[in-house]
C-alpha atoms as a PDB file:
ATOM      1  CA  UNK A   1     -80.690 -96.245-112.525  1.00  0.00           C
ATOM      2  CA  UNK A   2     -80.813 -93.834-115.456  1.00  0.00           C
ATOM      3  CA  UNK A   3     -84.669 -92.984-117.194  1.00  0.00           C
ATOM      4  CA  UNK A   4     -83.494 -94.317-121.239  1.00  0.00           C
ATOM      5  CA  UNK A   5     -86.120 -94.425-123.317  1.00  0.00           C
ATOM      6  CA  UNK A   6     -84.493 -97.235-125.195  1.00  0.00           C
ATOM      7  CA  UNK A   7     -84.020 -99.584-122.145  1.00  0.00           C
ATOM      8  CA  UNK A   8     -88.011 -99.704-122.139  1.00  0.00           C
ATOM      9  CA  UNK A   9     -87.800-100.527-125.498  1.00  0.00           C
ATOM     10  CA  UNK A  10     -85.893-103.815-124.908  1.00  0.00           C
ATOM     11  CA  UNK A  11     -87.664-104.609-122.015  1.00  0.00           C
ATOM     12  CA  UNK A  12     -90.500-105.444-124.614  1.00  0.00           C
ATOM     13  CA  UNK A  13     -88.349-106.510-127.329  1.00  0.00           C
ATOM     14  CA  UNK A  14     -85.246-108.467-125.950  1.00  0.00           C
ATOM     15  CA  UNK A  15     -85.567-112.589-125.239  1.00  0.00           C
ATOM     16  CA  UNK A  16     -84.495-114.540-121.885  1.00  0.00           C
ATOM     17  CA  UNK A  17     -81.780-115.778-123.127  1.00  0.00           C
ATOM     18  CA  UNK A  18     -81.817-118.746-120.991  1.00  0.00           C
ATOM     19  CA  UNK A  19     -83.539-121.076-118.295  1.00  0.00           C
ATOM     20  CA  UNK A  20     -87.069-122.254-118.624  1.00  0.00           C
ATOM     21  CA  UNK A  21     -88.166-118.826-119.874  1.00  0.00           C
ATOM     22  CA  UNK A  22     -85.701-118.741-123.109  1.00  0.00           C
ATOM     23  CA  UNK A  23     -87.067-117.066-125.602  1.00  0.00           C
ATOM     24  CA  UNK A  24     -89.981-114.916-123.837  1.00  0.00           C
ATOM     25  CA  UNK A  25     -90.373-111.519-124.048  1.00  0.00           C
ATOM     26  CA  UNK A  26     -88.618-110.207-120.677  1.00  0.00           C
ATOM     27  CA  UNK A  27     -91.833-108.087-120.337  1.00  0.00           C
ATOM     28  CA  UNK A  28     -93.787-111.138-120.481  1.00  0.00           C
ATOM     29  CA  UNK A  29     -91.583-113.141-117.665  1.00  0.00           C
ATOM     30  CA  UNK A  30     -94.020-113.956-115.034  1.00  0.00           C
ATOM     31  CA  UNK A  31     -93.579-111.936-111.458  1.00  0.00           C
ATOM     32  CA  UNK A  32     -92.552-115.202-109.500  1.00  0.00           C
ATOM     33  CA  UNK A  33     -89.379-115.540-112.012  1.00  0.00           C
ATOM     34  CA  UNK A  34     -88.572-111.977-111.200  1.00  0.00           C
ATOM     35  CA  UNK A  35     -88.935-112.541-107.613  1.00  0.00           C
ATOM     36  CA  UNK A  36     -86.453-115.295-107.467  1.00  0.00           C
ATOM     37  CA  UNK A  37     -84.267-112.996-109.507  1.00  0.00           C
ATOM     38  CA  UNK A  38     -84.479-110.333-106.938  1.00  0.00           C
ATOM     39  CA  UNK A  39     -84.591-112.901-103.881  1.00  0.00           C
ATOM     40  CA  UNK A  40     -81.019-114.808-105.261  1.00  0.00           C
ATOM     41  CA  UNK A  41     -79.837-111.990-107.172  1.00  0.00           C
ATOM     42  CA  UNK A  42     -80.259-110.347-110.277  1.00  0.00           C
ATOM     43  CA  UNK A  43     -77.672-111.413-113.636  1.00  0.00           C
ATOM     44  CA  UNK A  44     -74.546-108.921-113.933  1.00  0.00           C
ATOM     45  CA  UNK A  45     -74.467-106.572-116.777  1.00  0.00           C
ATOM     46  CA  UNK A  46     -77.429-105.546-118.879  1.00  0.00           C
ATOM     47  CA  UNK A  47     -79.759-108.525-118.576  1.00  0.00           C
ATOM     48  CA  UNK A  48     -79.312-107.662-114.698  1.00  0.00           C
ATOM     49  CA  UNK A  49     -80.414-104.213-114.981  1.00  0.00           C
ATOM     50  CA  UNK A  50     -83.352-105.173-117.727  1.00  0.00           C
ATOM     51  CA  UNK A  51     -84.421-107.651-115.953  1.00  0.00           C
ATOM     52  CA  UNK A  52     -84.537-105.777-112.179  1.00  0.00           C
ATOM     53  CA  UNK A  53     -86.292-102.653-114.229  1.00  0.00           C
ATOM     54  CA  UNK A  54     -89.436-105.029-115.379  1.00  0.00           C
ATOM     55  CA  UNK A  55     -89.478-106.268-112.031  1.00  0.00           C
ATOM     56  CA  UNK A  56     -89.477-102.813-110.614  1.00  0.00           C
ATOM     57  CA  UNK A  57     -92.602-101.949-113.330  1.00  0.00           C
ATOM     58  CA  UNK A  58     -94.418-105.359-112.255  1.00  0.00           C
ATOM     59  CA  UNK A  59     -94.022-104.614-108.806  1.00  0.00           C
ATOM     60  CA  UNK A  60     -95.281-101.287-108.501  1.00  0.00           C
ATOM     61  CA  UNK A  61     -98.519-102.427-111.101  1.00  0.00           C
ATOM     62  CA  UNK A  62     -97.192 -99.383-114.190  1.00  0.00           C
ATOM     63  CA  UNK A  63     -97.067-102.694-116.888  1.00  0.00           C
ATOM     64  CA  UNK A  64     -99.694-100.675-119.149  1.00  0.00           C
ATOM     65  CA  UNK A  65     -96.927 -98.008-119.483  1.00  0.00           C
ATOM     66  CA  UNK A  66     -95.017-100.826-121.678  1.00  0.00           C
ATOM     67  CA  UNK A  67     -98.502-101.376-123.782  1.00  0.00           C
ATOM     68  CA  UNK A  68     -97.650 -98.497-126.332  1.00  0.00           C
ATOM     69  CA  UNK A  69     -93.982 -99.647-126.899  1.00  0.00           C
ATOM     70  CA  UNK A  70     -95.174-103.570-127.321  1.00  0.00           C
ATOM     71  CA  UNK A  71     -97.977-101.605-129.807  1.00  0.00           C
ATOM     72  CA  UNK A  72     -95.173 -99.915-131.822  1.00  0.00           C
ATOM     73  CA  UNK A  73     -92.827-102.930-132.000  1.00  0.00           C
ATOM     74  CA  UNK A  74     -95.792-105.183-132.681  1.00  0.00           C
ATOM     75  CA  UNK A  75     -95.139-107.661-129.877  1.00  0.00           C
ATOM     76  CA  UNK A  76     -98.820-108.195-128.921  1.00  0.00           C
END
């Protein structure tokens, strides 16, 4: 996976696009979604690697890293 600044950036801007979660922030998808996401496997494509990146930041507890981006694209 490839450190772009502008992947973060949709991780706080960018919608689930579907399922029960359609139209939450994907930084705002709670960790048991993810988990079933990484358990079953993760959506091909973009979504896929968005998706397995918050998962990743959830995981390993770095979520305030996103608070500055949500700050700046005034999603809180």
């Amino acid at each position: 996976m490839t450190s772009n600044p502008e992947l973060l950036i949709q991780l706080v801007t960018m919608e689930m696009p579907f399922g029960k979660y359609k139209g939450i922030k994907l930084s705002e998808l709670p960790m048991f979604y993810l988990e079933w996401f990484q358990r079953n496997g993760f959506p091909k494509g973009k979504l896929g690697i968005l998706l397995e990146t918050i998962y990743e930041i959830k995981l390993n507890g770095l979520e305030s890293l996103l608070e500055p981006l949500k700050k700046q694209a005034n999603v809180i």
